[in-house]
C-alpha atoms as a PDB file:
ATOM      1  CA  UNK A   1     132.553  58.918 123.525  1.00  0.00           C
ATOM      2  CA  UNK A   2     132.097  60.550 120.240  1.00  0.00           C
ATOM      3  CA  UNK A   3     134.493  60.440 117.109  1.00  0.00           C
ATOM      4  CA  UNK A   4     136.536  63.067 116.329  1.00  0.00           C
ATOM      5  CA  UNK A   5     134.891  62.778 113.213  1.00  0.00           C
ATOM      6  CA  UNK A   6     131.392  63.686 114.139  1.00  0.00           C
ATOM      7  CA  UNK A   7     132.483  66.234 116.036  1.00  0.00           C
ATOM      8  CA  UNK A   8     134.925  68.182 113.884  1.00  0.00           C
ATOM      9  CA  UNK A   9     133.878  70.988 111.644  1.00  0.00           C
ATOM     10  CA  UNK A  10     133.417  70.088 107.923  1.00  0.00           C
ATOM     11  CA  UNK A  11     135.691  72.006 105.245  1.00  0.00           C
ATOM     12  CA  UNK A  12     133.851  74.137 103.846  1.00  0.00           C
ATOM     13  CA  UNK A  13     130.648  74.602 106.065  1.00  0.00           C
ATOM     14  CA  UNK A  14     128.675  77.365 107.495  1.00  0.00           C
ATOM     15  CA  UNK A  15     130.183  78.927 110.757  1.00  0.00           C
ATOM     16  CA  UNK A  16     128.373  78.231 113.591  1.00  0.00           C
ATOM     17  CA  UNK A  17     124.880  80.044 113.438  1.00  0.00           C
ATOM     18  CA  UNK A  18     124.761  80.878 110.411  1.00  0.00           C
ATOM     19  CA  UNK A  19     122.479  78.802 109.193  1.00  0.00           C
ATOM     20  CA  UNK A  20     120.426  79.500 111.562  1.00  0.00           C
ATOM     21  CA  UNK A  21     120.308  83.403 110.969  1.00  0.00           C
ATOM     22  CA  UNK A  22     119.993  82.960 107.203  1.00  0.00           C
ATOM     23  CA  UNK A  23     116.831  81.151 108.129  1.00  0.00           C
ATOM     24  CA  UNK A  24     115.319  84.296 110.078  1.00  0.00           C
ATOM     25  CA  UNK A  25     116.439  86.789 107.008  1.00  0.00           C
ATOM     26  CA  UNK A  26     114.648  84.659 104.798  1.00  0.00           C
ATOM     27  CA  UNK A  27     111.283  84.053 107.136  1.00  0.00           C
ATOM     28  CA  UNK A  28     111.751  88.129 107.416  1.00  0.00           C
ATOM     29  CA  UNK A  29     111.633  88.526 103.970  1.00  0.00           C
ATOM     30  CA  UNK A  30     109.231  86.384 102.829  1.00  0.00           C
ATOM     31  CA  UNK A  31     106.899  87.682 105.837  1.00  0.00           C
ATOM     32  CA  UNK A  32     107.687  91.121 103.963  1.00  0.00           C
ATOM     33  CA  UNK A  33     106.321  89.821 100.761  1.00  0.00           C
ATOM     34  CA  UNK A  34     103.409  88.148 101.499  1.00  0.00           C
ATOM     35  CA  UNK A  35     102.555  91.302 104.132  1.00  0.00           C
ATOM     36  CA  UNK A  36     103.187  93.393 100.706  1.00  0.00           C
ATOM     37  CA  UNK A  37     101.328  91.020  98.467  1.00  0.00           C
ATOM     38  CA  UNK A  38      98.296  90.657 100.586  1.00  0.00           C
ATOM     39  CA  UNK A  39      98.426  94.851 101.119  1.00  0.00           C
ATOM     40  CA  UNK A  40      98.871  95.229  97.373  1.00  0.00           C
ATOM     41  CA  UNK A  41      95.660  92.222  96.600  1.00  0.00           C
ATOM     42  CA  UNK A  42      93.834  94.424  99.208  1.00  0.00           C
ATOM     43  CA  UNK A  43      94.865  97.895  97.709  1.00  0.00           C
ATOM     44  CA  UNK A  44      93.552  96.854  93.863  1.00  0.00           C
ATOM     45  CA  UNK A  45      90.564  95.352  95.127  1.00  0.00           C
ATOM     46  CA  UNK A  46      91.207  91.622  94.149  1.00  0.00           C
ATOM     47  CA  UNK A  47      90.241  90.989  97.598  1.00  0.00           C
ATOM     48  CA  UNK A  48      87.701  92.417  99.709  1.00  0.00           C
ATOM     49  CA  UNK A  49      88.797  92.879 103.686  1.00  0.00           C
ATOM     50  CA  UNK A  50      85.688  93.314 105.076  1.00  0.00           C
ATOM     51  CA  UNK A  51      86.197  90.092 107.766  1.00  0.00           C
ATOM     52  CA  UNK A  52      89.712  89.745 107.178  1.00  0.00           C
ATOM     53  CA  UNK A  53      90.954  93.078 107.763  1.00  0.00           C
ATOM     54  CA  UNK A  54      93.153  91.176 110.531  1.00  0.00           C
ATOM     55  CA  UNK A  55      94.922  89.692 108.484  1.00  0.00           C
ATOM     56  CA  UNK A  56      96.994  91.849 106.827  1.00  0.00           C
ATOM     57  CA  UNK A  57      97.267  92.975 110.382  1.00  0.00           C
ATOM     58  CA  UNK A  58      98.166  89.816 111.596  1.00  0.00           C
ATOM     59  CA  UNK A  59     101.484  89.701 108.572  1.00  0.00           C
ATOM     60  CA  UNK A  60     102.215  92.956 109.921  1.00  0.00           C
ATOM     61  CA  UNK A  61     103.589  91.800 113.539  1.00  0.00           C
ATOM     62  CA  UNK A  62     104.698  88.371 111.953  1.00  0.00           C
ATOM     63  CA  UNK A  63     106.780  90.320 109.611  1.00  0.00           C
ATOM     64  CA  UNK A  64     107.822  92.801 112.609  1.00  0.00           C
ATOM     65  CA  UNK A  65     108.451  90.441 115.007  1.00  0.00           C
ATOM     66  CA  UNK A  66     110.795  88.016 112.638  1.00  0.00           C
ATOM     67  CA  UNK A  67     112.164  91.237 111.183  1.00  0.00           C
ATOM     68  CA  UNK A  68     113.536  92.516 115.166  1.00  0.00           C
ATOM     69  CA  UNK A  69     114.493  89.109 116.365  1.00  0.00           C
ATOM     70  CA  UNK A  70     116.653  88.775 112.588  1.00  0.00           C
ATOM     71  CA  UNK A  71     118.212  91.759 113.022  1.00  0.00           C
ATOM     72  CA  UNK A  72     119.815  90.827 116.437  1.00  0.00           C
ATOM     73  CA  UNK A  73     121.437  87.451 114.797  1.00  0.00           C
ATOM     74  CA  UNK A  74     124.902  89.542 114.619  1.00  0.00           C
ATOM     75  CA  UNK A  75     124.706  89.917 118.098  1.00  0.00           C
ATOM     76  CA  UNK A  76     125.204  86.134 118.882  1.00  0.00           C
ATOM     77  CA  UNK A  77     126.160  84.834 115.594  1.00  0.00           C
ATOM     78  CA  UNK A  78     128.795  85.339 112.838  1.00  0.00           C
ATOM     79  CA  UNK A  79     126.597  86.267 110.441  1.00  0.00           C
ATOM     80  CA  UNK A  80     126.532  89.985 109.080  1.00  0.00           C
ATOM     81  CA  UNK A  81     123.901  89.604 106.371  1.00  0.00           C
ATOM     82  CA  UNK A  82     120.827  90.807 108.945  1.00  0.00           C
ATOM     83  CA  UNK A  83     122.701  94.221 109.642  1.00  0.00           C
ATOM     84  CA  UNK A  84     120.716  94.625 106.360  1.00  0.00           C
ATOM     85  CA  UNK A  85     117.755  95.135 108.153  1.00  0.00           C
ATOM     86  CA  UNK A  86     118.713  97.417 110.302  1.00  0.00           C
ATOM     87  CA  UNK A  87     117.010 100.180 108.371  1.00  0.00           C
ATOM     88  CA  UNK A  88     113.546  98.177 107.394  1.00  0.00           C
ATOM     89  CA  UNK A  89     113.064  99.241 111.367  1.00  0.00           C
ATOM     90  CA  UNK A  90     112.035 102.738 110.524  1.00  0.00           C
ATOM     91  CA  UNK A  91     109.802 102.081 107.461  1.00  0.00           C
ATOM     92  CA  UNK A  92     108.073  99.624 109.857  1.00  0.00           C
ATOM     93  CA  UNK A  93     107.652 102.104 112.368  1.00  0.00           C
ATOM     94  CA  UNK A  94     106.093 104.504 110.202  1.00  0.00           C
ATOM     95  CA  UNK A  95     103.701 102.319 108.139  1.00  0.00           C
ATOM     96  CA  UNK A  96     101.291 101.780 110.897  1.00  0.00           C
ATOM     97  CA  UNK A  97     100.950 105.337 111.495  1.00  0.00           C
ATOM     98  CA  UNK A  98     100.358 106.900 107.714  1.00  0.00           C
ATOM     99  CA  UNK A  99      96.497 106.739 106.324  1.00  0.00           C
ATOM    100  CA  UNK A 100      96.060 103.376 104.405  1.00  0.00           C
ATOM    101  CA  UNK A 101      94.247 104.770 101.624  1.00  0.00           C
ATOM    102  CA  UNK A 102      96.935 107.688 100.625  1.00  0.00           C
ATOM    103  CA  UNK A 103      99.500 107.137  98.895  1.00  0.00           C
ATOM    104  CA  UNK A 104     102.534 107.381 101.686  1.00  0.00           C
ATOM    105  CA  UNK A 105     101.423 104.334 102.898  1.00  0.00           C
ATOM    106  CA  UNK A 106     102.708 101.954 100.099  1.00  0.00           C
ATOM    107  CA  UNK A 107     105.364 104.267  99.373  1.00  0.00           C
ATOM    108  CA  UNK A 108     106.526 103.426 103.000  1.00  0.00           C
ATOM    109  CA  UNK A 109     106.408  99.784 102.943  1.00  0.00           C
ATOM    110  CA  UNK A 110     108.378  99.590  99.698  1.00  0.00           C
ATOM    111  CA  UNK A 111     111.149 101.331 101.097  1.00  0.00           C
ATOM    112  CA  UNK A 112     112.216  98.534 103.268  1.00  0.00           C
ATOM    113  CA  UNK A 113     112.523  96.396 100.218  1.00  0.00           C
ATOM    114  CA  UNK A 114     115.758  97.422  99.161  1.00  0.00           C
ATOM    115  CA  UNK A 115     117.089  96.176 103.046  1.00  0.00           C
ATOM    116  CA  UNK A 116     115.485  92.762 102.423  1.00  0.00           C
ATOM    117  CA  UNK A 117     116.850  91.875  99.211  1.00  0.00           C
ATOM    118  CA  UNK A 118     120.272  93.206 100.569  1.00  0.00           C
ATOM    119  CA  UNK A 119     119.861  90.718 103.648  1.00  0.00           C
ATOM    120  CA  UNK A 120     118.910  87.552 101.846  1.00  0.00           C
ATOM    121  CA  UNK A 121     121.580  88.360  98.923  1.00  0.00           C
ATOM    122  CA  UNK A 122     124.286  89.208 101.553  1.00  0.00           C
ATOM    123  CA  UNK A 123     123.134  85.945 103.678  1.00  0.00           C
ATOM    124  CA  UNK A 124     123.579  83.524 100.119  1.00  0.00           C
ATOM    125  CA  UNK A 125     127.292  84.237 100.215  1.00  0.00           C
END
């Protein structure tokens, strides 16, 4: 049998789940920034793509896929902060789909930025 003690929820701690789905915001996120980082790197020429073109790529559907399965956290947790990210959906939809070397296609990406700060700031309360 266990104690009560072990078992009962401590004052002042993080409903259940939460945790959990501040943990996917801030994966999300900081698969947004290193997708962004490596874009931007790639963009001024600091580094050269030629055989790793997959890679940025590869942060894409990292930052995709953590960015979908975050924004379903409301559905089986308490936790509100991911409805944040409910917009980054379209900018990721379009990104893949504008020309790399014009100028829509940064502009695109940065426009989910707003929705990730909003989710990891609404997540730290």
């Amino acid at each position: 049998m266990v104690p009560a003690s072990r078992t009962a929820r401590r004052l002042g701690a993080a409903p259940a789940g939460r945790i959990p789905a501040r943990r996917l915001v801030t994966a999300a996120a900081l698969a947004y920034v290193a997708n962004c980082a490596w874009g931007t790197a790639v963009a001024v020429r600091l580094i050269r793509t030629k055989r790793l073109r997959v890679v940025h790529h590869g942060l894409f559907v990292v930052t995709a896929t953590l960015t979908g399965v975050a924004a379903t956290t409301p559905l089986w947790t308490r936790s509100r902060a991911a409805l944040f990210l409910l917009p980054t959906l379209v900018p990721l939809s379009v990104a893949p789909r504008t020309d790399p070397r014009s100028g829509a296609h940064w502009q695109v990406a940065v426009a989910a930025a707003p929705s990730y700060l909003g989710a990891v700031l609404a997540g730290r309360r």
